[in-house]
C-alpha atoms as a PDB file:
ATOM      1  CA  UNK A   1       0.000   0.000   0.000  1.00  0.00           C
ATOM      2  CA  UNK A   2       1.166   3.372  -0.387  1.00  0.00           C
ATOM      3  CA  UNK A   3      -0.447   6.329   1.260  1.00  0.00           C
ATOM      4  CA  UNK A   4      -0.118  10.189  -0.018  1.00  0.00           C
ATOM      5  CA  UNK A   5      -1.247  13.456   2.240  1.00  0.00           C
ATOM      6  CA  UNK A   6      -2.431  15.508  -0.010  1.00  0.00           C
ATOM      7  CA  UNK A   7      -3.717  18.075   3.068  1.00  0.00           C
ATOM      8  CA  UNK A   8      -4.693  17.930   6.299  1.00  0.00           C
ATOM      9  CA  UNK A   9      -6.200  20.533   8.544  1.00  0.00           C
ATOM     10  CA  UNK A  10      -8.971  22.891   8.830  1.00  0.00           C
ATOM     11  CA  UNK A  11      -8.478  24.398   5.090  1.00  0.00           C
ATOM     12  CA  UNK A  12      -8.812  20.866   3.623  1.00  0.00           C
ATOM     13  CA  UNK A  13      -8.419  17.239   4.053  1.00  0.00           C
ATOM     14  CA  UNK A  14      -7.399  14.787   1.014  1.00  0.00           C
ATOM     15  CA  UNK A  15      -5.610  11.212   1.243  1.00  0.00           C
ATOM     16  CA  UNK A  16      -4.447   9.325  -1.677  1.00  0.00           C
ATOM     17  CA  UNK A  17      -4.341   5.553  -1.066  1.00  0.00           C
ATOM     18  CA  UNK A  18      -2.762   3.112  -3.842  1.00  0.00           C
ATOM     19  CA  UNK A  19      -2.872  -1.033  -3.605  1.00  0.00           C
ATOM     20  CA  UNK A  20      -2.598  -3.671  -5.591  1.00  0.00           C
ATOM     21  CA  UNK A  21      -0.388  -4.803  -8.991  1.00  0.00           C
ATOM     22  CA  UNK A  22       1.551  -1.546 -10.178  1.00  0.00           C
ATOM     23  CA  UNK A  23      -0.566   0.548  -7.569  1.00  0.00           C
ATOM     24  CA  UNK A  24      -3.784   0.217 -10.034  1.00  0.00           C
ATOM     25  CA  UNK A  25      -6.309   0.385  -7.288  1.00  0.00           C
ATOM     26  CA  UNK A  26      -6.621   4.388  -6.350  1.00  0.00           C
ATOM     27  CA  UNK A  27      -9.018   5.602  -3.825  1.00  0.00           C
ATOM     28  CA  UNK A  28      -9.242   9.209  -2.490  1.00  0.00           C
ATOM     29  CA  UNK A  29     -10.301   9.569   1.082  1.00  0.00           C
ATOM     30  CA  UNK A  30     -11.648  13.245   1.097  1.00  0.00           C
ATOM     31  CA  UNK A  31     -12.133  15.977  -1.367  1.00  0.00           C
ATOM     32  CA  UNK A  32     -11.415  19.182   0.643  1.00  0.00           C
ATOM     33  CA  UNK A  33      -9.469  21.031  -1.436  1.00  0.00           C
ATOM     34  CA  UNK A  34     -10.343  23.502  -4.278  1.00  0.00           C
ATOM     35  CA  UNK A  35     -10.064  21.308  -7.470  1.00  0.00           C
ATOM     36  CA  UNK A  36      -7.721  23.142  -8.430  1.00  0.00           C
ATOM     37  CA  UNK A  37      -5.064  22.532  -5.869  1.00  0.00           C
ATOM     38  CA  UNK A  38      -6.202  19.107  -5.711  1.00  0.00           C
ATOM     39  CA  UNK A  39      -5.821  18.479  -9.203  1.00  0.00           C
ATOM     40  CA  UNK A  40      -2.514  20.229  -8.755  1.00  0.00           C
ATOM     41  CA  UNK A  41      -1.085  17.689  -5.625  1.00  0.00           C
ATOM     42  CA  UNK A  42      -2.920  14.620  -7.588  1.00  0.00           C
ATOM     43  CA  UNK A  43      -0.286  15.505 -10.358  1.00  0.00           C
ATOM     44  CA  UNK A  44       2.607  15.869  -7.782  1.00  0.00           C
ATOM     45  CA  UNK A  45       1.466  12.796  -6.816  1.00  0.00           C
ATOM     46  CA  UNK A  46       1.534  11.441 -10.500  1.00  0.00           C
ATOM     47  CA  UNK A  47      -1.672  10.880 -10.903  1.00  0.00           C
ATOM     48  CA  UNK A  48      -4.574  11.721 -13.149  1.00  0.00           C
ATOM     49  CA  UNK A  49      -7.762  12.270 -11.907  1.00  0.00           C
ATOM     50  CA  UNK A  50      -9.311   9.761 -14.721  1.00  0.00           C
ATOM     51  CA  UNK A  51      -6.828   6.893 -12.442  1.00  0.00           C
ATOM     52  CA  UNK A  52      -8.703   7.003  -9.783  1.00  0.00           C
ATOM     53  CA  UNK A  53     -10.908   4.651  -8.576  1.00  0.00           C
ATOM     54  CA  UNK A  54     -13.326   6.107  -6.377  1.00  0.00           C
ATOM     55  CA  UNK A  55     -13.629   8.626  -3.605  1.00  0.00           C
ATOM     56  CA  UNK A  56     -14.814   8.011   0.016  1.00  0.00           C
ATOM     57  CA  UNK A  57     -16.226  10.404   1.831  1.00  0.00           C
ATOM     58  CA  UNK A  58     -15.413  10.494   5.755  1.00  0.00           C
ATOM     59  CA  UNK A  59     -18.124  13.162   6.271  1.00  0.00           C
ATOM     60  CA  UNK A  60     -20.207  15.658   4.170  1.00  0.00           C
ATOM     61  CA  UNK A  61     -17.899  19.133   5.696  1.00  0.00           C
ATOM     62  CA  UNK A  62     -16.762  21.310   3.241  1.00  0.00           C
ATOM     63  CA  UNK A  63     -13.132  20.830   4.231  1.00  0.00           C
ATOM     64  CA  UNK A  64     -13.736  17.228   2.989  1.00  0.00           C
ATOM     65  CA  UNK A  65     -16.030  17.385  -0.078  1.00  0.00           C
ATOM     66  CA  UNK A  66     -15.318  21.172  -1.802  1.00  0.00           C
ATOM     67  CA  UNK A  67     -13.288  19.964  -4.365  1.00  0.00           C
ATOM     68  CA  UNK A  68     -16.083  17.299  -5.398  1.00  0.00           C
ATOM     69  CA  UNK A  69     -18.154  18.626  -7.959  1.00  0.00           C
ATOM     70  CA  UNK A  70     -15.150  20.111  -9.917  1.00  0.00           C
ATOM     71  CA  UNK A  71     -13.618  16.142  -9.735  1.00  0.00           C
ATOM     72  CA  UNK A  72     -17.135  14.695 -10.647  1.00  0.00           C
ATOM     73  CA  UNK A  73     -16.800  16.904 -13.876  1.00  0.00           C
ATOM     74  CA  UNK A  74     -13.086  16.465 -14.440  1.00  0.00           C
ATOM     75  CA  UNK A  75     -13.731  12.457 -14.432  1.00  0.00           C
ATOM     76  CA  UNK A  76     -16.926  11.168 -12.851  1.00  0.00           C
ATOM     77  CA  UNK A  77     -15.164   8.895 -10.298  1.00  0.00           C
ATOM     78  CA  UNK A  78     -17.491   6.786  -7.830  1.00  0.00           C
ATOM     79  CA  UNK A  79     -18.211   8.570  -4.853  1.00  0.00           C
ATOM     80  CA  UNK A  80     -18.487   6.022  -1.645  1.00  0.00           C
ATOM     81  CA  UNK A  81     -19.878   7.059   1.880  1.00  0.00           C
ATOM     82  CA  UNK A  82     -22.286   6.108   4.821  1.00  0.00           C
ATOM     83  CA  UNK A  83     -25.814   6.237   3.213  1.00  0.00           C
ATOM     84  CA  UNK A  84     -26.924   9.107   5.525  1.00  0.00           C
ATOM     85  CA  UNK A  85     -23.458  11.176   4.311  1.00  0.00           C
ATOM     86  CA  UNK A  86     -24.651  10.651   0.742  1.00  0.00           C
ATOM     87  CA  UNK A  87     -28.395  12.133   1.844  1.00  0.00           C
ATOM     88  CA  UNK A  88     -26.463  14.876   3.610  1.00  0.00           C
ATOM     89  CA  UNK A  89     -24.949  15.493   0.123  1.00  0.00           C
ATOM     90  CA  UNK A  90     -27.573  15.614  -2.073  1.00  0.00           C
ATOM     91  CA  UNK A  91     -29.074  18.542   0.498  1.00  0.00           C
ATOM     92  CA  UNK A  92     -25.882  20.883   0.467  1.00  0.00           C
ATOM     93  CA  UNK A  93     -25.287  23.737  -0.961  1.00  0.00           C
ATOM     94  CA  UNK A  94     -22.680  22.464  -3.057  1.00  0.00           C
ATOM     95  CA  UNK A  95     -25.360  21.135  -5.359  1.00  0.00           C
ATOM     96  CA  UNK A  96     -27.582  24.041  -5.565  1.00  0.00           C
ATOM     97  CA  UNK A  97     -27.054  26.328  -8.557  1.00  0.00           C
ATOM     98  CA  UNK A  98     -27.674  29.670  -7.028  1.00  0.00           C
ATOM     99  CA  UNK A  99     -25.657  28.587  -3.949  1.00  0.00           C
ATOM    100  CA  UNK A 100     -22.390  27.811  -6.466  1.00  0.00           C
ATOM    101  CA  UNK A 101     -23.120  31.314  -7.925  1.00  0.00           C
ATOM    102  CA  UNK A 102     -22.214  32.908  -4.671  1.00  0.00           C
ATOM    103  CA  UNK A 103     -19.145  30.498  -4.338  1.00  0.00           C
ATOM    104  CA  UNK A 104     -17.930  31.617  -8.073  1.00  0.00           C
ATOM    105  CA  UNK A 105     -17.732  28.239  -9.467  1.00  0.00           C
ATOM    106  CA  UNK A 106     -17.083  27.601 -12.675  1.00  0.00           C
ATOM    107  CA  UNK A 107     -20.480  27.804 -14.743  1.00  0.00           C
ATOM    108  CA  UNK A 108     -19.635  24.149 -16.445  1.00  0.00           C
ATOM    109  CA  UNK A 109     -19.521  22.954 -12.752  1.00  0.00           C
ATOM    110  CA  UNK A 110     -22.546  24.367 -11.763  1.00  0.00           C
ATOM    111  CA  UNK A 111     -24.160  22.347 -14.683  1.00  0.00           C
ATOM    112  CA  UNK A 112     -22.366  19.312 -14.231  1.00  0.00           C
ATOM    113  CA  UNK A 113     -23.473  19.483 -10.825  1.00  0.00           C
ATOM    114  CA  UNK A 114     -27.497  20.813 -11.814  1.00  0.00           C
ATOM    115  CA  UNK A 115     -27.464  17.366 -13.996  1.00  0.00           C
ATOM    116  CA  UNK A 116     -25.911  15.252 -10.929  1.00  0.00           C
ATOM    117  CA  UNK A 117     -28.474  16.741  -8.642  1.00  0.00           C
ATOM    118  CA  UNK A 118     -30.944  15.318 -11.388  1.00  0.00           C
ATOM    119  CA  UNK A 119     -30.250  11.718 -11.231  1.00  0.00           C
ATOM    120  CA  UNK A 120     -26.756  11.562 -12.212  1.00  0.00           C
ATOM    121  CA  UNK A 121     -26.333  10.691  -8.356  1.00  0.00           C
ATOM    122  CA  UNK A 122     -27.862   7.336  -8.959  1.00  0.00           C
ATOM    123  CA  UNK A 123     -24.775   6.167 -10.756  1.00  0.00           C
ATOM    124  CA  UNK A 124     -21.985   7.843  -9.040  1.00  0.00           C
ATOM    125  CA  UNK A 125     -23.052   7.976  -5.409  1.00  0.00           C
ATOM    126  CA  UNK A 126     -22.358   4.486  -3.584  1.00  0.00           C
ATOM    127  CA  UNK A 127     -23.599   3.782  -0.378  1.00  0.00           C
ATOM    128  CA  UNK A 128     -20.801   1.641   2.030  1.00  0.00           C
ATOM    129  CA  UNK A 129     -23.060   0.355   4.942  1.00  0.00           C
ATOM    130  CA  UNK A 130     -20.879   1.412   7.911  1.00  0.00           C
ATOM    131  CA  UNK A 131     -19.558  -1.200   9.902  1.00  0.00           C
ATOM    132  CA  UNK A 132     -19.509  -3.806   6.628  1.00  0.00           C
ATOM    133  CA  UNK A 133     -16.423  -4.602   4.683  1.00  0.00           C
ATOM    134  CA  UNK A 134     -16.640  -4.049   0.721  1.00  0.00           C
ATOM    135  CA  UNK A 135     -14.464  -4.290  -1.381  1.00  0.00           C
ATOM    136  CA  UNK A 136     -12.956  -1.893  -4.097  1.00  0.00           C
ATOM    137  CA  UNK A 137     -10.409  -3.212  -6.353  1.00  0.00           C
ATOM    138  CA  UNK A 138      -7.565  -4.185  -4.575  1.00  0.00           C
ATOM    139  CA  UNK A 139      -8.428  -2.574  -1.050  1.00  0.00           C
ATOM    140  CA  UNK A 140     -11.067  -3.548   1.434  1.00  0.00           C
ATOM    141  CA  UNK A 141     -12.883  -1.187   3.361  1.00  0.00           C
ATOM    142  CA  UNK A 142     -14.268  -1.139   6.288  1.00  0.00           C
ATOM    143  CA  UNK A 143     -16.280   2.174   7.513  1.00  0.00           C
ATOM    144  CA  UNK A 144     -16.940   2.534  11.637  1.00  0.00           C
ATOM    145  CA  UNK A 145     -18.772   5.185  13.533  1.00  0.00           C
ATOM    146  CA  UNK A 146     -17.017   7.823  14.906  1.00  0.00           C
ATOM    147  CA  UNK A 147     -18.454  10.681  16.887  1.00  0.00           C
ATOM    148  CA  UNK A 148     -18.911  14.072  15.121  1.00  0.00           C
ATOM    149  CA  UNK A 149     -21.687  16.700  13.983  1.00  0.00           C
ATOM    150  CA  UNK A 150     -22.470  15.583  10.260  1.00  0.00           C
ATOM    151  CA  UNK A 151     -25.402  13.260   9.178  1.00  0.00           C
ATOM    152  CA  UNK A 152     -23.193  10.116   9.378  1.00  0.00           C
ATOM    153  CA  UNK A 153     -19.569  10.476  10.052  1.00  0.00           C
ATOM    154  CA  UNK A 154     -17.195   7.550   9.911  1.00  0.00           C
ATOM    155  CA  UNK A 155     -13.677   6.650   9.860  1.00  0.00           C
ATOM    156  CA  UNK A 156     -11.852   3.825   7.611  1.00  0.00           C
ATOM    157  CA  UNK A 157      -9.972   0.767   7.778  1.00  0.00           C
ATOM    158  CA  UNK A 158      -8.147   0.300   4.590  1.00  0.00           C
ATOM    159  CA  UNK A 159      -6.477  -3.252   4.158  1.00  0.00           C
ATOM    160  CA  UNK A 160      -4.418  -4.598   0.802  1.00  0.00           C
ATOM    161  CA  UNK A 161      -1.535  -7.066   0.812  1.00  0.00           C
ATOM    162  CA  UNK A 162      -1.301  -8.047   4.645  1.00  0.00           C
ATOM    163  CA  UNK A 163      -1.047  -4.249   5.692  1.00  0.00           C
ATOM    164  CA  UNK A 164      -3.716  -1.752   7.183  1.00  0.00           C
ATOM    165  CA  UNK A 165      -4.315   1.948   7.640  1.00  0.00           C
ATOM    166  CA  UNK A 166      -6.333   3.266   9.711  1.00  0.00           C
ATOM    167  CA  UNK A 167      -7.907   6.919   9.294  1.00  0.00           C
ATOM    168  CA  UNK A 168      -9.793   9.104  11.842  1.00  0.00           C
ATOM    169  CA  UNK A 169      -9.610  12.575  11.873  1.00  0.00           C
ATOM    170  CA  UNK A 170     -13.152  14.252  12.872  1.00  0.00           C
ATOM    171  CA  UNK A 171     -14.531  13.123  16.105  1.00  0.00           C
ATOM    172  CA  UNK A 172     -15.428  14.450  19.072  1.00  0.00           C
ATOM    173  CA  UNK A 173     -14.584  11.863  21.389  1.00  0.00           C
ATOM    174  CA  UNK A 174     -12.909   8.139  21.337  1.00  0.00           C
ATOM    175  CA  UNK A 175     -15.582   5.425  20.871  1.00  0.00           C
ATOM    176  CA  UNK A 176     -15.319   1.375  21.416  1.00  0.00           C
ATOM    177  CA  UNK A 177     -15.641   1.322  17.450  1.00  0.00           C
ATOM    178  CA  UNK A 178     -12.636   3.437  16.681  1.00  0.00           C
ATOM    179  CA  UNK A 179     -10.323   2.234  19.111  1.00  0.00           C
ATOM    180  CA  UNK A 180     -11.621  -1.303  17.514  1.00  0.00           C
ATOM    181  CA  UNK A 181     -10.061  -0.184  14.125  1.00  0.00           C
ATOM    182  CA  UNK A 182      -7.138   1.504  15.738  1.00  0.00           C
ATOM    183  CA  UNK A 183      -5.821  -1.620  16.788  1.00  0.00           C
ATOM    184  CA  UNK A 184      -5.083  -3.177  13.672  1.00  0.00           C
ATOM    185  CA  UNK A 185      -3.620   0.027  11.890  1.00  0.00           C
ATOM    186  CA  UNK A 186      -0.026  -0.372  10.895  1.00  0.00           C
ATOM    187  CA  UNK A 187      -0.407   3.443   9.826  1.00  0.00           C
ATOM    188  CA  UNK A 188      -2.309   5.122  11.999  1.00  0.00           C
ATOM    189  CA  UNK A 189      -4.283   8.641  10.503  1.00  0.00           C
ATOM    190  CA  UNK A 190      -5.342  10.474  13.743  1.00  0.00           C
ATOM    191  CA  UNK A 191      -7.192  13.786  14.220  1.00  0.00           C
ATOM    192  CA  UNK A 192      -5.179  15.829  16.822  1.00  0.00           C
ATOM    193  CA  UNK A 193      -6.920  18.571  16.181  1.00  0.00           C
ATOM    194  CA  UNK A 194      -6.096  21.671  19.026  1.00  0.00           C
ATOM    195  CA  UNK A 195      -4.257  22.099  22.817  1.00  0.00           C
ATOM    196  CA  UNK A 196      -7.248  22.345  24.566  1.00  0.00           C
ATOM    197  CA  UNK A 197      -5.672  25.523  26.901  1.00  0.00           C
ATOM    198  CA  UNK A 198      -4.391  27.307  23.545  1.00  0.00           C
ATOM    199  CA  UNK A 199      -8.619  26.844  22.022  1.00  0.00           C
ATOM    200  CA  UNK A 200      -9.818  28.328  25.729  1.00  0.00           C
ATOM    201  CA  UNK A 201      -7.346  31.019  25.831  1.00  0.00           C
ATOM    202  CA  UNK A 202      -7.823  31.543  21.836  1.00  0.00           C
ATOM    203  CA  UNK A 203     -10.110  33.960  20.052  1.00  0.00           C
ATOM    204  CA  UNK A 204     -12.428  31.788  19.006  1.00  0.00           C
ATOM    205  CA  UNK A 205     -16.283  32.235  20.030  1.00  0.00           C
ATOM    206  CA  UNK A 206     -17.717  30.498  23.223  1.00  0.00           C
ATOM    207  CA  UNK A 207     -20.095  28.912  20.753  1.00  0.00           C
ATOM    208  CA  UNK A 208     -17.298  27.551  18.838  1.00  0.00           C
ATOM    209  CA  UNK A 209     -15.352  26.650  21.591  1.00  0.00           C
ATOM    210  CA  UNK A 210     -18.001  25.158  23.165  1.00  0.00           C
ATOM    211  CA  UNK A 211     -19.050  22.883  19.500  1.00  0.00           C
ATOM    212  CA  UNK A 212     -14.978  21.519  19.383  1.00  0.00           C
ATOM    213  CA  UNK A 213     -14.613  20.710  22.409  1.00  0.00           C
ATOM    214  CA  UNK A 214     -18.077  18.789  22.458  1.00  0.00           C
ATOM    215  CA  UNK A 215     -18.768  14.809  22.088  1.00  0.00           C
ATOM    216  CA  UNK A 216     -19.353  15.408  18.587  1.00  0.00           C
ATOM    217  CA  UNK A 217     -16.629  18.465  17.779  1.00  0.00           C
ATOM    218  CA  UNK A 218     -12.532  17.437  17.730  1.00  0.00           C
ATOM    219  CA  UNK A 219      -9.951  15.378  18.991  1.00  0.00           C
ATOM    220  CA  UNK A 220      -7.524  17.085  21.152  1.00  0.00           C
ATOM    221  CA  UNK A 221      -3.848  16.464  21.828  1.00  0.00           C
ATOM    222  CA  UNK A 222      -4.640  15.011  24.842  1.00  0.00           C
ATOM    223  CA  UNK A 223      -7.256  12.752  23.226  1.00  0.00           C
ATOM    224  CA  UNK A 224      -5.205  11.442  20.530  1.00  0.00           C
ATOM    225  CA  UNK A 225      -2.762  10.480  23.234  1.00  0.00           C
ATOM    226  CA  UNK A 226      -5.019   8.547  25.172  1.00  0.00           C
ATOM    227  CA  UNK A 227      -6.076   6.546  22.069  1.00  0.00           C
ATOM    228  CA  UNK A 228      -2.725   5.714  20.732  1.00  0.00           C
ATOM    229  CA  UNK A 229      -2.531   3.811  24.334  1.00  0.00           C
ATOM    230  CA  UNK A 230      -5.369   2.665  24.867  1.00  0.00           C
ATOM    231  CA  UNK A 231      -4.571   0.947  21.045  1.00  0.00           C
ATOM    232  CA  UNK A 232      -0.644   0.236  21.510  1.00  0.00           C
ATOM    233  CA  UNK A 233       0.385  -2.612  20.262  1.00  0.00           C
ATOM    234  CA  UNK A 234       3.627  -3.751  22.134  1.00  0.00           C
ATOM    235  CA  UNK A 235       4.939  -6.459  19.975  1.00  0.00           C
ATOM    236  CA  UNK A 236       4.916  -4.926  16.627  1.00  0.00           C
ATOM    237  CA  UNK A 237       5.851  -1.538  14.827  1.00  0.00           C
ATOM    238  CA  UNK A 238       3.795   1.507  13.657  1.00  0.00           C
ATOM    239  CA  UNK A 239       3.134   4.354  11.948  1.00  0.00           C
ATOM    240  CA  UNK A 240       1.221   7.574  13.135  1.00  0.00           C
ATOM    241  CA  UNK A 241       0.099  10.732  11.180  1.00  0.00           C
ATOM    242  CA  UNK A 242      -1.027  13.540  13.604  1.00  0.00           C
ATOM    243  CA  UNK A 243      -3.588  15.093  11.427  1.00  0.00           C
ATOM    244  CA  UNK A 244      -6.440  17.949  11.130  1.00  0.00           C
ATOM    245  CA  UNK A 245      -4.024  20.534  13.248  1.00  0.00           C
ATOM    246  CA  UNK A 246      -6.127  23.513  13.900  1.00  0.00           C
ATOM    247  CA  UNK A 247      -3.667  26.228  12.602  1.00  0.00           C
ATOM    248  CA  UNK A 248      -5.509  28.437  15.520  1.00  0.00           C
ATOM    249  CA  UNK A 249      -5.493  26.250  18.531  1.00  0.00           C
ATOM    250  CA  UNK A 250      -2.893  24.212  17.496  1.00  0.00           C
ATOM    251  CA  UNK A 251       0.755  23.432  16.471  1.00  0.00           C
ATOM    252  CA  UNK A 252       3.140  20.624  15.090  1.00  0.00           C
ATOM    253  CA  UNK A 253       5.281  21.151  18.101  1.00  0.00           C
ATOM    254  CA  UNK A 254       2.660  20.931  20.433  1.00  0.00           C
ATOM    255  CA  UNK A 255       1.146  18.509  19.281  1.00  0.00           C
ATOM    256  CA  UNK A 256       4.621  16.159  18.786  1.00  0.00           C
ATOM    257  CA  UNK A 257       5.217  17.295  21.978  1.00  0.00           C
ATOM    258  CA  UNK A 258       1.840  16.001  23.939  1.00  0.00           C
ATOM    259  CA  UNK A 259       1.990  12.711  22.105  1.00  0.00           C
ATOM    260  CA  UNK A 260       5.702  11.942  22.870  1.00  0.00           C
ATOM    261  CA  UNK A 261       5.252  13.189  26.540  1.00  0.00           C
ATOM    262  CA  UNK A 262       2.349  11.080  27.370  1.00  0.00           C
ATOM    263  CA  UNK A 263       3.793   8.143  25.301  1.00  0.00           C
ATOM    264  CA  UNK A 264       6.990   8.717  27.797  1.00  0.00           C
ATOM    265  CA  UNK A 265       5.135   8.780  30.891  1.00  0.00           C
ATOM    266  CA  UNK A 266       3.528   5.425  30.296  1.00  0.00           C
ATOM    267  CA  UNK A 267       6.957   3.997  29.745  1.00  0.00           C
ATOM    268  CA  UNK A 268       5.650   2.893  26.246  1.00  0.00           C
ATOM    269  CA  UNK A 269       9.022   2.352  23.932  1.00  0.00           C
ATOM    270  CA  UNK A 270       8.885   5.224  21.781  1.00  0.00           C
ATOM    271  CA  UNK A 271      11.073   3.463  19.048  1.00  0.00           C
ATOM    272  CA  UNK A 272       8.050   1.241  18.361  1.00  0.00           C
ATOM    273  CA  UNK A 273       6.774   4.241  16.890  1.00  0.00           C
ATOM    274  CA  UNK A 274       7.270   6.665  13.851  1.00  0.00           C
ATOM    275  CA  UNK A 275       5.059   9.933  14.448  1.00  0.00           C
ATOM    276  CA  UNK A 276       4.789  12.077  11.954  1.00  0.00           C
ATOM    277  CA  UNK A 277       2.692  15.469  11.937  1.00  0.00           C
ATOM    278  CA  UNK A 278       0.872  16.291   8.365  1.00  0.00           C
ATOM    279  CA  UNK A 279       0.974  19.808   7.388  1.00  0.00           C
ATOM    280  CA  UNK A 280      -1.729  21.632   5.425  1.00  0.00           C
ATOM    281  CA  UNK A 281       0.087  21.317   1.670  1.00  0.00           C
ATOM    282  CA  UNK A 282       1.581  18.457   0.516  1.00  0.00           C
ATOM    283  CA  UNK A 283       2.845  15.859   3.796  1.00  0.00           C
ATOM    284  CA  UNK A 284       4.188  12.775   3.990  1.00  0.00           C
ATOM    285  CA  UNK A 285       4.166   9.679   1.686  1.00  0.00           C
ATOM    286  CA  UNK A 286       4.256   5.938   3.248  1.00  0.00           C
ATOM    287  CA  UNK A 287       4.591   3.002   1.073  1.00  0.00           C
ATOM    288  CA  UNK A 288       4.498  -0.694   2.283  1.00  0.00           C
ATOM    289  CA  UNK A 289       6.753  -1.818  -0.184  1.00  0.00           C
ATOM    290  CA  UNK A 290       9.580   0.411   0.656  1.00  0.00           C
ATOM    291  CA  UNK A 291       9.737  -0.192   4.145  1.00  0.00           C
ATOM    292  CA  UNK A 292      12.076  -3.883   3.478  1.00  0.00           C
ATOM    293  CA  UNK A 293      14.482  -1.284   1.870  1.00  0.00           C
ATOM    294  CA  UNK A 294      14.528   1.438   4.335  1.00  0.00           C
ATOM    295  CA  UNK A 295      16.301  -0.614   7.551  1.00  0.00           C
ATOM    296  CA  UNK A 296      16.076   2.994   9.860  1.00  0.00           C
ATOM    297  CA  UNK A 297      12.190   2.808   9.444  1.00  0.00           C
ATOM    298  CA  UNK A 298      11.907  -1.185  11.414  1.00  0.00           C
ATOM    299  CA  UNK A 299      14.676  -0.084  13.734  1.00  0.00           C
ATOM    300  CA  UNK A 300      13.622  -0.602  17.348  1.00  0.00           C
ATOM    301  CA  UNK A 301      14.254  -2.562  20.673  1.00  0.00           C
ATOM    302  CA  UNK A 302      14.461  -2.211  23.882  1.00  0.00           C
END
């Protein structure tokens, strides 16, 4: 498997996932970029939009979906979500002609999406019963519950070729199901989304303040922490993504910082684990295959 951030934070999420012979499965997880910049990091990535495969859909958020309709025009790909985020869709703004007006998109995309809106959607939009494994080409999926303000929000379990990644990054709290998933991630794709005395001290709203640091709002530092141990897996190695940094309430350092230091406290052997922290452009890149060639990367002991 190999894995591509394309962006991760509050100004758009996109992950590109590759599996199979010659990578020919291609799956995006989130569209939350302007189509033009994703287009853009797609072809960084060396890839054409007309390669992919499908797109899921974590939740219906503009920082996830934006750069959807322009896609859907570019190359029609099969869009895959909970059945209730795929209701949620059909309702948005995003769809609605006048509403794209305001947003000044692209008149061909306002009529590519006017036709979707008009049963298009029957073809393209592909319900993944959450909690069931399908399979898509070369990857299965598995979608699970997590805990967040959208019609049906859900994180992933991606497996292909013996290895698994594991993505959550919107939820307001750490369920059963999540941690369930978490366990058998060899790359882990974790939300750690603000400090929690930066966002109180911040100049947010109460309001918002009050919605992100909800059951259903973000993961915080702290939170993430507490996952990653209550999911550590002591006789193996893995890889972790900090992801969805508020650039407000948040920072790489602190949020390297928190995870190492509670990691260290709980005398868990920190060179069982490679944590990375994804920035908002173009991040990191893992790849399965090149691990057996990279000895630094499966380094660790006591």
């Amino acid at each position: 498997m190999r894995v591509t951030s394309l962006g991760s934070g509050s100004g758009g999420n996109a992950l590109l996932v590759e599996a199979g012979p010659l990578r020919r499965t291609k799956l995006l997880v989130d569209a939350g970029l302007p189509i033009r910049v994703l287009s853009e990091r797609l072809r960084q990535a060396r890839i054409h939009p007309m390669q992919l495969s499908g797109v899921l859909l974590t939740h219906e958020h503009s920082d996830h979906v934006i750069g959807l309709p322009g896609l859907l025009k570019q190359c029609a790909p099969a869009v895959l979500s909970a059945p209730g985020t795929l209701a949620a869709m059909e309702r948005l703004p995003l769809w609605d002609e006048p509403e794209m007006e305001k947003l000044s998109i692209s008149e061909s995309t306002i009529a590519y999406a006017v036709a979707l809106k008009r049963g298009l959607q029957e073809k393209l939009l592909h319900p993944l019963p959450v909690g069931a494994c399908s399979v898509i080409d070369d990857i299965e999926v598995l979608p699970f519950p997590v805990s967040h303000d959208a019609a049906e929000p859900c994180g992933y379990l991606l497996s292909a070729g013996g290895w698994h990644v594991g993505v959550v990054i919107d939820s307001g709290e750490v369920t059963p199901s999540m941690l369930d998933a978490m366990r058998h991630a060899d790359l882990l794709i974790l939300e750690s989304n603000h400090d929690q005395d930066r966002l109180l001290r911040g100049p947010y709203p109460y309001y918002l303040k009050q919605r992100i640091l909800s059951a259903t709002g973000h993961l915080s530092n702290d939170q993430a922490a507490e996952a990653v141990l209550r999911t550590w897996r002591a006789d193996s190695l893995r890889w972790l993504w900090l992801s969805h940094l508020s650039r407000t309430n948040n920072t790489p350092r602190l949020a390297l910082k928190s995870m190492v230091t509670r990691l260290d406290a709980a005398k868990a052997n920190l060179s069982q684990i490679h944590i990375s922290v994804l920035p908002p452009g173009m991040g990191r890149v893992w790849d399965s295959t090149q691990l057996w060639h990279e000895p630094s990367l499966w380094e660790w002991g006591g």
